[in-house]
Protein backbone atom coordinates (compact mmCIF):
# COMPACT_ATOMS: atom_id res chain seq x y z
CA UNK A 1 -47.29 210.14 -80.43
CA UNK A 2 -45.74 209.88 -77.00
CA UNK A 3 -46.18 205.95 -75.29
CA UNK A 4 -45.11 205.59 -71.01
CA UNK A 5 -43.76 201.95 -70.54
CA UNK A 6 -41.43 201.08 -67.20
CA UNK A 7 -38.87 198.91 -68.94
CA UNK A 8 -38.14 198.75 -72.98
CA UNK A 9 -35.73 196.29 -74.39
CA UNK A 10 -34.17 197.50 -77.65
CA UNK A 11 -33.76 194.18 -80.09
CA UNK A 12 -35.75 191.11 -80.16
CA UNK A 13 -32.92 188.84 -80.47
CA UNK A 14 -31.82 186.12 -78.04
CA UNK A 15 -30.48 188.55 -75.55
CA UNK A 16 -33.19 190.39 -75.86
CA UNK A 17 -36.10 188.01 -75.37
CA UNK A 18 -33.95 185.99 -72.94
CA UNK A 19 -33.51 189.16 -70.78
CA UNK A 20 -37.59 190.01 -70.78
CA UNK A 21 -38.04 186.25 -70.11
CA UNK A 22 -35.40 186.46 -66.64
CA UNK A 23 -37.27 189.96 -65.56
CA UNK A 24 -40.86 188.30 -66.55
CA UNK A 25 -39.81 185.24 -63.81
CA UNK A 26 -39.62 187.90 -61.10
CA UNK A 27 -42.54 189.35 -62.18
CA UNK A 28 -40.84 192.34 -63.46
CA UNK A 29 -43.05 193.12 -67.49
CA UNK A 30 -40.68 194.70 -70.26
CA UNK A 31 -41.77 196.09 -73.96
CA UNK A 32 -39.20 194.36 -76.64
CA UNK A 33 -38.41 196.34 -79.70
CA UNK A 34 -37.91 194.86 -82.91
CA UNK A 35 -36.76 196.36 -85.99
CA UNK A 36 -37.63 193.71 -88.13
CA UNK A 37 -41.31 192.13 -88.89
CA UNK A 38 -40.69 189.24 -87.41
CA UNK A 39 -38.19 187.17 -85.31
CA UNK A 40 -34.74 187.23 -87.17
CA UNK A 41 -33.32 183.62 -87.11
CA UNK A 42 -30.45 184.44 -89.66
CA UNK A 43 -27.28 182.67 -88.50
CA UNK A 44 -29.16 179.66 -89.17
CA UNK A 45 -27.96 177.75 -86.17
CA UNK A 46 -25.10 178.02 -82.89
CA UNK A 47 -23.24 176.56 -80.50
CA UNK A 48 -24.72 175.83 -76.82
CA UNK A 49 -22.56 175.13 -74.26
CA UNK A 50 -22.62 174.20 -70.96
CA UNK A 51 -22.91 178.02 -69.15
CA UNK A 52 -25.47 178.63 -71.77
CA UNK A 53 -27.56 175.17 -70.50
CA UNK A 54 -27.17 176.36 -67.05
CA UNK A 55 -28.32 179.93 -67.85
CA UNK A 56 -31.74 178.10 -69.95
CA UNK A 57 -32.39 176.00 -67.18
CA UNK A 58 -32.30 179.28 -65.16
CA UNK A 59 -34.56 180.79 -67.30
CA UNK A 60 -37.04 177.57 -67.59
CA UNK A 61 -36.89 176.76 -71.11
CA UNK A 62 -33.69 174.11 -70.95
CA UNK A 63 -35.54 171.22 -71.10
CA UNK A 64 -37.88 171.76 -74.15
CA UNK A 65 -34.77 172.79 -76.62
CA UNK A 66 -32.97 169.86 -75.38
CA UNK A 67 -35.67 167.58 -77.36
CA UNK A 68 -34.62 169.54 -80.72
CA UNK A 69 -31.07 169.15 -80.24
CA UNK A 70 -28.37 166.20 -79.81
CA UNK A 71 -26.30 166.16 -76.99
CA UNK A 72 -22.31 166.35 -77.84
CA UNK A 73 -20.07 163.78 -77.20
CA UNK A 74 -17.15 165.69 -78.39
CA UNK A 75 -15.49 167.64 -80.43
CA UNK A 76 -12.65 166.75 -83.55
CA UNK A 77 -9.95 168.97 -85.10
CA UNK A 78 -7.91 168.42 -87.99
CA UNK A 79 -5.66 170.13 -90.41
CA UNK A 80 -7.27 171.43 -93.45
CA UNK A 81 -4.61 170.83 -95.74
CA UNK A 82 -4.63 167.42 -95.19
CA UNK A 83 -7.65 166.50 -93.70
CA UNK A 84 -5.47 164.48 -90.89
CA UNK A 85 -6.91 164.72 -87.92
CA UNK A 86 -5.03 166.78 -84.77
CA UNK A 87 -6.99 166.16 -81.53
CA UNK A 88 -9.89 164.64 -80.13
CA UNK A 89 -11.70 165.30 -77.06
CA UNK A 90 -14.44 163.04 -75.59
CA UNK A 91 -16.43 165.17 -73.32
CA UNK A 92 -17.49 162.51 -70.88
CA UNK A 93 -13.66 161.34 -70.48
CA UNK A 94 -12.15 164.77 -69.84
CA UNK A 95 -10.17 165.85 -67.25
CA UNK A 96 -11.97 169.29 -67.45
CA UNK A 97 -15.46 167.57 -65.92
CA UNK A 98 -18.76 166.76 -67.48
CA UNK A 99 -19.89 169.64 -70.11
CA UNK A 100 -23.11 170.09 -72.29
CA UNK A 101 -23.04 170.94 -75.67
CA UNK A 102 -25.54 171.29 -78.50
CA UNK A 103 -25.67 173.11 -81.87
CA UNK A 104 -29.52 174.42 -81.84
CA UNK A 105 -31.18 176.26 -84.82
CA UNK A 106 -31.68 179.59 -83.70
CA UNK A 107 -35.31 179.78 -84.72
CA UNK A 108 -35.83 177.03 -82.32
CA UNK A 109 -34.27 178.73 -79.68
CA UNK A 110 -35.78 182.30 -80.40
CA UNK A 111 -39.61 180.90 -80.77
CA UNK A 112 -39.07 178.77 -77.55
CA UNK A 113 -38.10 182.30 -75.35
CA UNK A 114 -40.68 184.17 -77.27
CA UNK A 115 -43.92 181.49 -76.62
CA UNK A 116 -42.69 182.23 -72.93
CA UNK A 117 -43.92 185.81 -72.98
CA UNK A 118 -47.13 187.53 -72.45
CA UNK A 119 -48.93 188.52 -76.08
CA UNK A 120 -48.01 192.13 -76.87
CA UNK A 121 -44.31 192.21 -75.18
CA UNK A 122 -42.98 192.06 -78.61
CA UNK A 123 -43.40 194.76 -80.41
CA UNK A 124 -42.24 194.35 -84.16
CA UNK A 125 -41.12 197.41 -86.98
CA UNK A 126 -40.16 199.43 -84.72
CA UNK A 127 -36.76 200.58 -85.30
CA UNK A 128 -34.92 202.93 -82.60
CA UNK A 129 -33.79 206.09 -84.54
CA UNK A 130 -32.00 207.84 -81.28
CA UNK A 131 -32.41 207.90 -77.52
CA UNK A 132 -32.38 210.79 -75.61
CA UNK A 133 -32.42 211.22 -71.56
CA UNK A 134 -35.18 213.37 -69.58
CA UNK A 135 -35.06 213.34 -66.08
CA UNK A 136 -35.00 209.56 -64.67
CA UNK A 137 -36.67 209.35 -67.89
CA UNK A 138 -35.17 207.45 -71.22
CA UNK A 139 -36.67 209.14 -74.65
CA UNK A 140 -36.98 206.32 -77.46
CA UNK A 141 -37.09 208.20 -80.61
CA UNK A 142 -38.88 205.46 -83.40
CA UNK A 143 -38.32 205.98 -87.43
CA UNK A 144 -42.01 206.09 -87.19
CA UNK A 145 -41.87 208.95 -85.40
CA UNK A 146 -43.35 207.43 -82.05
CA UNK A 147 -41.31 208.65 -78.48
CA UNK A 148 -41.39 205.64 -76.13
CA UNK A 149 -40.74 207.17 -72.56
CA UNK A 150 -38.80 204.34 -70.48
CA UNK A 151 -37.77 204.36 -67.36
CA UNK A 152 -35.47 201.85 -67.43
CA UNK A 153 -33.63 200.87 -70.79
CA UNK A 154 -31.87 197.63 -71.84
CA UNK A 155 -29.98 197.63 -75.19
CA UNK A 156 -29.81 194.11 -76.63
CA UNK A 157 -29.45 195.69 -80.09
CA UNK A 158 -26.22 193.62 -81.43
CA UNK A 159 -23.09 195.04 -83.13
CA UNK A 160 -24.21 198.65 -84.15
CA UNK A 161 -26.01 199.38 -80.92
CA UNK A 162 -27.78 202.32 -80.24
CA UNK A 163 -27.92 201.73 -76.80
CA UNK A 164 -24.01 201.67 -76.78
CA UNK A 165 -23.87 205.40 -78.67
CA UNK A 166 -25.87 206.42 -75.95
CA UNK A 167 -23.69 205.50 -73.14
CA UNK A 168 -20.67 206.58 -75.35
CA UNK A 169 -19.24 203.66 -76.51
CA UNK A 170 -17.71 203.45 -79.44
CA UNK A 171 -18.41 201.61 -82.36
CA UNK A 172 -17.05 197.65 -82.85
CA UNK A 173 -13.85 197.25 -84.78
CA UNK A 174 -13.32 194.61 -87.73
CA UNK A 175 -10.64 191.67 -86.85
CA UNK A 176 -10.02 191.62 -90.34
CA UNK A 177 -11.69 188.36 -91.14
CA UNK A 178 -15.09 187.23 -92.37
CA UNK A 179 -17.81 184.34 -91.40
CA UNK A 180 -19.21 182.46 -93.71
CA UNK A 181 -22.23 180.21 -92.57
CA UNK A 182 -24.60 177.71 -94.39
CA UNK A 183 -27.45 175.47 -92.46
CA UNK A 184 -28.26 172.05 -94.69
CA UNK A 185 -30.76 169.45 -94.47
CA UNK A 186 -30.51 165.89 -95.40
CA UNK A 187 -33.79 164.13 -96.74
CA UNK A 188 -32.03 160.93 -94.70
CA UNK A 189 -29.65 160.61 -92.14
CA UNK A 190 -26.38 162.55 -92.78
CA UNK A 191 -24.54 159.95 -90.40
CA UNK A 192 -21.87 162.17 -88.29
CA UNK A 193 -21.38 161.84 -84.83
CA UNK A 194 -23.18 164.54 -82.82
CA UNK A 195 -19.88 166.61 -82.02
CA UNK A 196 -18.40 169.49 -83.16
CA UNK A 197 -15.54 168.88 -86.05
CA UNK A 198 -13.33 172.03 -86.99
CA UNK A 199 -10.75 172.20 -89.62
CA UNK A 200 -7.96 174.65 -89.38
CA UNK A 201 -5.32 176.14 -91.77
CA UNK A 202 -4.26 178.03 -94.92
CA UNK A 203 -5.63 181.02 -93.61
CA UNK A 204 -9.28 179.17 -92.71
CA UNK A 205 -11.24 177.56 -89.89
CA UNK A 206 -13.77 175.34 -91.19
CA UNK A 207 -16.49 173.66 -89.37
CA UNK A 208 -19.57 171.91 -89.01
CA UNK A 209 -21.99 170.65 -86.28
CA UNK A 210 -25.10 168.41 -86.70
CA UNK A 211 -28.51 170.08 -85.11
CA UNK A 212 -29.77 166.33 -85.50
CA UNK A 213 -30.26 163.58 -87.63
CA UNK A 214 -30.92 165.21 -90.58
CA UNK A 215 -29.52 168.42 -90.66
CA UNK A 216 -26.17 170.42 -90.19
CA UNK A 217 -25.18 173.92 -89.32
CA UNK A 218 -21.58 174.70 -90.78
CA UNK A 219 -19.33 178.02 -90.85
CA UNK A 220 -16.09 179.05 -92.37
CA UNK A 221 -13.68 181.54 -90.79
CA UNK A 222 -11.00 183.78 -92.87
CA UNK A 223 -9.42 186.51 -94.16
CA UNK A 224 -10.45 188.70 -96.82
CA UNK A 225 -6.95 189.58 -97.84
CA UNK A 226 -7.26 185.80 -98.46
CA UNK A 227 -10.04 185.62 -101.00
CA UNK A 228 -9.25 187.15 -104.28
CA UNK A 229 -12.49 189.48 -105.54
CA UNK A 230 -13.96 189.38 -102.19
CA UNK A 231 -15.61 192.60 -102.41
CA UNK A 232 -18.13 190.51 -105.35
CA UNK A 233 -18.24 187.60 -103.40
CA UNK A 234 -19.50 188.41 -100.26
CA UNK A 235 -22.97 189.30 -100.95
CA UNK A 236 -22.44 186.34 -104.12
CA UNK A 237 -24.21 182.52 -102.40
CA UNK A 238 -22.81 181.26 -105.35
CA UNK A 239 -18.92 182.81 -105.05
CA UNK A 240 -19.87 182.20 -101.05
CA UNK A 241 -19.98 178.46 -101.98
CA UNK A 242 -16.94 178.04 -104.28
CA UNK A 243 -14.36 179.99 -102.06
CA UNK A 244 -15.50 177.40 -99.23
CA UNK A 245 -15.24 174.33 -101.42
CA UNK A 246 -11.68 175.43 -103.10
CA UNK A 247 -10.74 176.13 -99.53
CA UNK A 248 -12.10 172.72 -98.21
CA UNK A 249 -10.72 170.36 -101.11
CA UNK A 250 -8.35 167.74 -99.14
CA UNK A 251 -10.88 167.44 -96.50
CA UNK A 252 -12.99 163.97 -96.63
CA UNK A 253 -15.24 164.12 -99.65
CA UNK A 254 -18.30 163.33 -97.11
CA UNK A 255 -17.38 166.81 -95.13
CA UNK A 256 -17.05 168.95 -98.57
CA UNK A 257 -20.24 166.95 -99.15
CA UNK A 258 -21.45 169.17 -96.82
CA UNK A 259 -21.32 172.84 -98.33
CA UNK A 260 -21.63 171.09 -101.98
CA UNK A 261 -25.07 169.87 -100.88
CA UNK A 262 -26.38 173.71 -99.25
CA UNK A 263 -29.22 175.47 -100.78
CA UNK A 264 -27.54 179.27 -102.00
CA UNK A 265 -30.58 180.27 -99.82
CA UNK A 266 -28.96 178.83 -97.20
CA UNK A 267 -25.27 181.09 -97.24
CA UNK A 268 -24.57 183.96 -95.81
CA UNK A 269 -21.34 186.38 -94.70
CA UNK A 270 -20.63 188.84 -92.02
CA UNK A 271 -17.92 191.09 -91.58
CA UNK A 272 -16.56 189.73 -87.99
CA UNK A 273 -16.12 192.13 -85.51
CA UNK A 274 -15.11 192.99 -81.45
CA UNK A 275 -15.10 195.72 -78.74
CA UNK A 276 -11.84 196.54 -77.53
CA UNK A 277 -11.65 194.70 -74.56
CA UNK A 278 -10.21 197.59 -72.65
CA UNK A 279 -13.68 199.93 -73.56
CA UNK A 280 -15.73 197.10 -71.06
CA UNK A 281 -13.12 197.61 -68.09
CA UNK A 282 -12.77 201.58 -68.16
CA UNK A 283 -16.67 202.47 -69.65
CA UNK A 284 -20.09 202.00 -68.05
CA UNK A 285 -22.10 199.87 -69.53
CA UNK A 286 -24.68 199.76 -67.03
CA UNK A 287 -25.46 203.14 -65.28
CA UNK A 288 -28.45 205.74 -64.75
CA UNK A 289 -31.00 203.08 -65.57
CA UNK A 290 -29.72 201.38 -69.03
CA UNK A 291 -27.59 198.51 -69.88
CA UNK A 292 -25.94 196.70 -71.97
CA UNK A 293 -26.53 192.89 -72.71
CA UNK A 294 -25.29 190.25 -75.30
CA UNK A 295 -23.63 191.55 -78.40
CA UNK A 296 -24.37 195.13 -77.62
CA UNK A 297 -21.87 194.84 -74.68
CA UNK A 298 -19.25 192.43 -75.50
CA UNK A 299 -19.40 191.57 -79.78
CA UNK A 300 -16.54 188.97 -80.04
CA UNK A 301 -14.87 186.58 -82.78
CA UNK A 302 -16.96 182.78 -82.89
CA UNK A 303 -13.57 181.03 -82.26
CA UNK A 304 -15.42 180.00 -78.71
CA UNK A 305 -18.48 179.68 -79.82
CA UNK A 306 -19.55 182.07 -77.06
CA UNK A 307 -21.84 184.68 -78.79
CA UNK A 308 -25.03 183.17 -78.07
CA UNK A 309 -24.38 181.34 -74.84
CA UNK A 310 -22.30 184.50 -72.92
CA UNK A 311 -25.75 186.78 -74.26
CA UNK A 312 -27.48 184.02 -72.02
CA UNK A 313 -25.12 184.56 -69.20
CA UNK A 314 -26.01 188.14 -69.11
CA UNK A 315 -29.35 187.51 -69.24
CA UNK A 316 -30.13 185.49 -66.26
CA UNK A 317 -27.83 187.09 -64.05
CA UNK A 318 -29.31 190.57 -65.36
CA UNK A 319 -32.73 189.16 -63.91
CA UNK A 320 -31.09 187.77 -60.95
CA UNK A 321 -28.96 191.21 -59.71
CA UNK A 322 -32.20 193.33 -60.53
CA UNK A 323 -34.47 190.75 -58.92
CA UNK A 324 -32.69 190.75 -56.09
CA UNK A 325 -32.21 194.71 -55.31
CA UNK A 326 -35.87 195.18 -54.37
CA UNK A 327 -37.72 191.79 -53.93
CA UNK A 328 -41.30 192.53 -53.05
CA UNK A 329 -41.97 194.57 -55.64
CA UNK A 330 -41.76 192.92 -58.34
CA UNK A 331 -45.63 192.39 -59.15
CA UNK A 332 -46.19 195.80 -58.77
CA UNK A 333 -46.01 198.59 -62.18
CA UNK A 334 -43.51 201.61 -61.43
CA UNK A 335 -46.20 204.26 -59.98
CA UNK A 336 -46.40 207.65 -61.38
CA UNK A 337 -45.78 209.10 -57.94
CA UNK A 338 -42.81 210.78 -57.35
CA UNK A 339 -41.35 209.30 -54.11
CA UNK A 340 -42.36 205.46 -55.33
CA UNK A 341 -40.51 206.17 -58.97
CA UNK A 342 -37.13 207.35 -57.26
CA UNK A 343 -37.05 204.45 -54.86
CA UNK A 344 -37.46 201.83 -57.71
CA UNK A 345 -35.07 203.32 -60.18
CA UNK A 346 -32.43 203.08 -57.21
CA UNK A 347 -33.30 199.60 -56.44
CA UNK A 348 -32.67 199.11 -60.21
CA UNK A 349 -30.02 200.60 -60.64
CA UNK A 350 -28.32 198.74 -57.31
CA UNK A 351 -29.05 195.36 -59.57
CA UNK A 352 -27.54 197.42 -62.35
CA UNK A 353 -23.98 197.43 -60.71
CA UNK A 354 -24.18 194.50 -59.04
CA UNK A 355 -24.66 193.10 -62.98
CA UNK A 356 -21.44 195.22 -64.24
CA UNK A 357 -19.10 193.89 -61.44
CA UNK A 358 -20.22 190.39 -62.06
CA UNK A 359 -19.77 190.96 -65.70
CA UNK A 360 -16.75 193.14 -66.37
CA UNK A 361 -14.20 190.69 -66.01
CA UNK A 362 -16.10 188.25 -67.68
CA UNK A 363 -16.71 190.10 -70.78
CA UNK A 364 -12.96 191.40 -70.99
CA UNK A 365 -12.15 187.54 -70.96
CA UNK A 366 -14.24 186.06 -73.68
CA UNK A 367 -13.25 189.21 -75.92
CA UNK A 368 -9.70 188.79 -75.86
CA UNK A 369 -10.04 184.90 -74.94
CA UNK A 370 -11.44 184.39 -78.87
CA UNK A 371 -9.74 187.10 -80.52
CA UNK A 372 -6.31 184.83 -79.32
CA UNK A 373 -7.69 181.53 -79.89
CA UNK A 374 -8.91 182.46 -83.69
CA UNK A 375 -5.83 184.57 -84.39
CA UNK A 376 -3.69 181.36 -83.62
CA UNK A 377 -6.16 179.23 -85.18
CA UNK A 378 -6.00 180.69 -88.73
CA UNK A 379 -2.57 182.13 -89.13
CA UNK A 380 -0.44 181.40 -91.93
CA UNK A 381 2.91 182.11 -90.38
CA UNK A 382 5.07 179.32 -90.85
CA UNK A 383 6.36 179.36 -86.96
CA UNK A 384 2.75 180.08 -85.54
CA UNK A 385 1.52 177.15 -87.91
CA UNK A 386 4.56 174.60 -86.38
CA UNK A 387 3.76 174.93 -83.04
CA UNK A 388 -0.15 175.10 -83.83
CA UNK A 389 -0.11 172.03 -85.30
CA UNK A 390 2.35 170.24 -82.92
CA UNK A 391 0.98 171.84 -79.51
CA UNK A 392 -1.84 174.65 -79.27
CA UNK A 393 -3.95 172.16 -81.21
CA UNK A 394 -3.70 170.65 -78.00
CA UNK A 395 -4.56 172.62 -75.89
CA UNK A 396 -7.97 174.34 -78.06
CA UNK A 397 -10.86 171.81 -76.87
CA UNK A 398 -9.36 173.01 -73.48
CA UNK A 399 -9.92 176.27 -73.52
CA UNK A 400 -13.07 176.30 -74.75
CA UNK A 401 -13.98 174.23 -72.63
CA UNK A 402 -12.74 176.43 -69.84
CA UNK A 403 -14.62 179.39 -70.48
CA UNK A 404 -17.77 177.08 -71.43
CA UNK A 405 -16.90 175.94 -67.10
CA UNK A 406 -19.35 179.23 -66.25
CA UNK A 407 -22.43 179.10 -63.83
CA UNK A 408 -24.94 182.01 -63.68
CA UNK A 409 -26.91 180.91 -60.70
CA UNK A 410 -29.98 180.15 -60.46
CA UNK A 411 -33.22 182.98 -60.23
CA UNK A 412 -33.61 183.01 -56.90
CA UNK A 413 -37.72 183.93 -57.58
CA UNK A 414 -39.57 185.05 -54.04
């Protein structure tokens, strides 16, 4: 069975629905793939910050997650050795400006873009086998052996992108370290701060973040060469759980109270890994009507806590370069004649390099940005760790704070 649709989004995560949300405000209707049955909310929870506030308020939803979230007054870091605390940065008091910050469940997030989109945009088991090109004409191969034919493709299809084979890039590389994450909920008030607090050392970067009152979204950064029998462990909750604890043991009790208390249901690990940074400067990512967006483009390390709130980046100002290459016809479909077909794909693809120049740079930054920042952050060596602890502890609230100083613009909707 062969299916015509203008625009198809591959991947039903946050880039994905946040990218049909910014084309849906110009008017512009996409199809969203989604391999799974429903919306994937595994991760448990992430980091917002202030580019990725900007980029919701963009997109119209801002408001409505900020009522399911606490607002950040800082952030805390301390050596996990000794559980002595290294630096603390009061947003409101720095020198860097005023910054927004909030760790929001991701199932929150995802059902608040999704409720924003016409019934039938999301289109669920469908899982993109291969993706050939006809003409100005993208062929979606399904495992169900449907052919969607696109005219314009997005890939917003994570790590192992399709999308990305298609336009040749290679796959992601591991950094050699893992994630561990775990989400908990307190039946009363867990009584931290609303900030971020991050441990680092022996190899590890622990932390946690309260979503509110009663609940906590923490994650735990290291090496596998660090971890004896880590091949069993990392599909093991219950291994999961002890490495974390013996790695967390001179902390305050009330923070180890923290992965002690989470449900096994409630661990998981990933395999971390990145694009080269040099494949985004000397590849296309966005050519002959399909692009990249979100972890299909730029996969990096979490040491910036920039996964989730650079996909949002990409997302508005996708909407906003493609919005503004042909204003006026946005409430119109793509017309099966001829003449009308080849003037629209040009006016897309016009938005589509106006979105790679804007992004390029960008994306080669927060790569290698993150890959620095966590390769100082858990090292071992004994002259990394001395000036770590006496200096670049310094200076890490600052740079993330930095790359967090990012504004996408606003849709500028006809």
């Amino acid at each position: 069975m062969e299916i015509d649709e203008d625009i198809v989004i591959v991947g039903a995560g946050i880039s994905g629905l946040a990218a049909s949300l910014g084309l849906l405000r110009y008017g512009l209707h996409s199809l969203v793939l989604e391999s799974s049955e429903s919306l994937r909310s595994t991760g448990f929870a992430l980091m917002l910050w202030t580019n990725a506030w900007r980029s919701l308020d963009a997109l119209g939803v801002g408001d409505h997650l900020r009522q399911c979230s606490l607002p950040f007054r800082g952030f805390q870091t301390a050596d996990v050795n000794t559980g002595l605390p290294t630096e603390e940065l009061i947003l409101q008091e720095s020198t860097y400006g005023n910054y927004e910050a909030r760790c929001v469940r991701r199932k929150d997030l995802l059902e608040t873009l999704a409720k924003e989109l016409p019934e039938g945009t999301i289109r669920y088991s469908c899982k993109v086998v291969s993706i050939e090109k006809s003409g100005h004409l993208k062929l979606v191969h399904l495992a169900d052996g449907c052919v969607i034919r696109a005219k314009v493709l997005i890939g917003c299809d994570g790590v192992n992108s399709v999308v990305a084979k298609c336009l040749g890039f290679k796959k992601p590389i591991g950094v050699g370290r893992s994630a561990i994450r775990g989400y908990v909920e307190f039946p009363a008030a867990h009584g931290f701060k609303p900030q971020l607090y991050m441990y680092f050392g022996g190899g590890v970067r622990f932390g946690f973040a309260p979503c509110d009152d009663k609940s906590i979204y923490w994650f735990c950064t290291f090496k596998p060469s660090t971890a004896t029998g880590y091949e069993n462990m990392s599909d093991n909750p219950v291994l999961l759980k002890e490495f974390v604890l013996s790695k967390t043991a001179n902390v305050p009790k009330e923070v180890s109270g923290i992965v002690e208390r989470t449900k096994l249901e409630s661990i998981s690990c990933a395999e971390l890994k990145m694009r080269l940074p040099w494949d985004i400067l000397i590849r296309d990512f966005a050519k002959s009507s399909i692009c990249l967006v979100g972890d299909a483009l730029h996969p990096m390390t979490p040491d910036l806590g920039q996964g989730g709130s650079s996909a949002l980046e990409d997302c508005s100002i996708l909407a906003r370069c493609i919005g503004e290459s042909f204003p006026g016809m946005m409430s119109r479909k793509f017309e099966e004649k001829r003449d009308d077909v080849d003037v629209k794909i040009a006016a897309f693809n016009r938005g589509l390099e106006n979105y790679a120049k804007e992004r390029r740079w960008r994306s080669f930054s927060l790569i290698s940005t993150a890959y620095m920042v966590g390769l100082i952050q858990e090292s071992e060596n004994k002259l990394i760790r001395f000036f770590r602890d006496r200096f670049f502890s310094k200076y890490t609230g600052a740079t993330v704070l930095r790359m967090a100083d990012f504004d996408c613009g606003k849709l500028n909707i006809p």
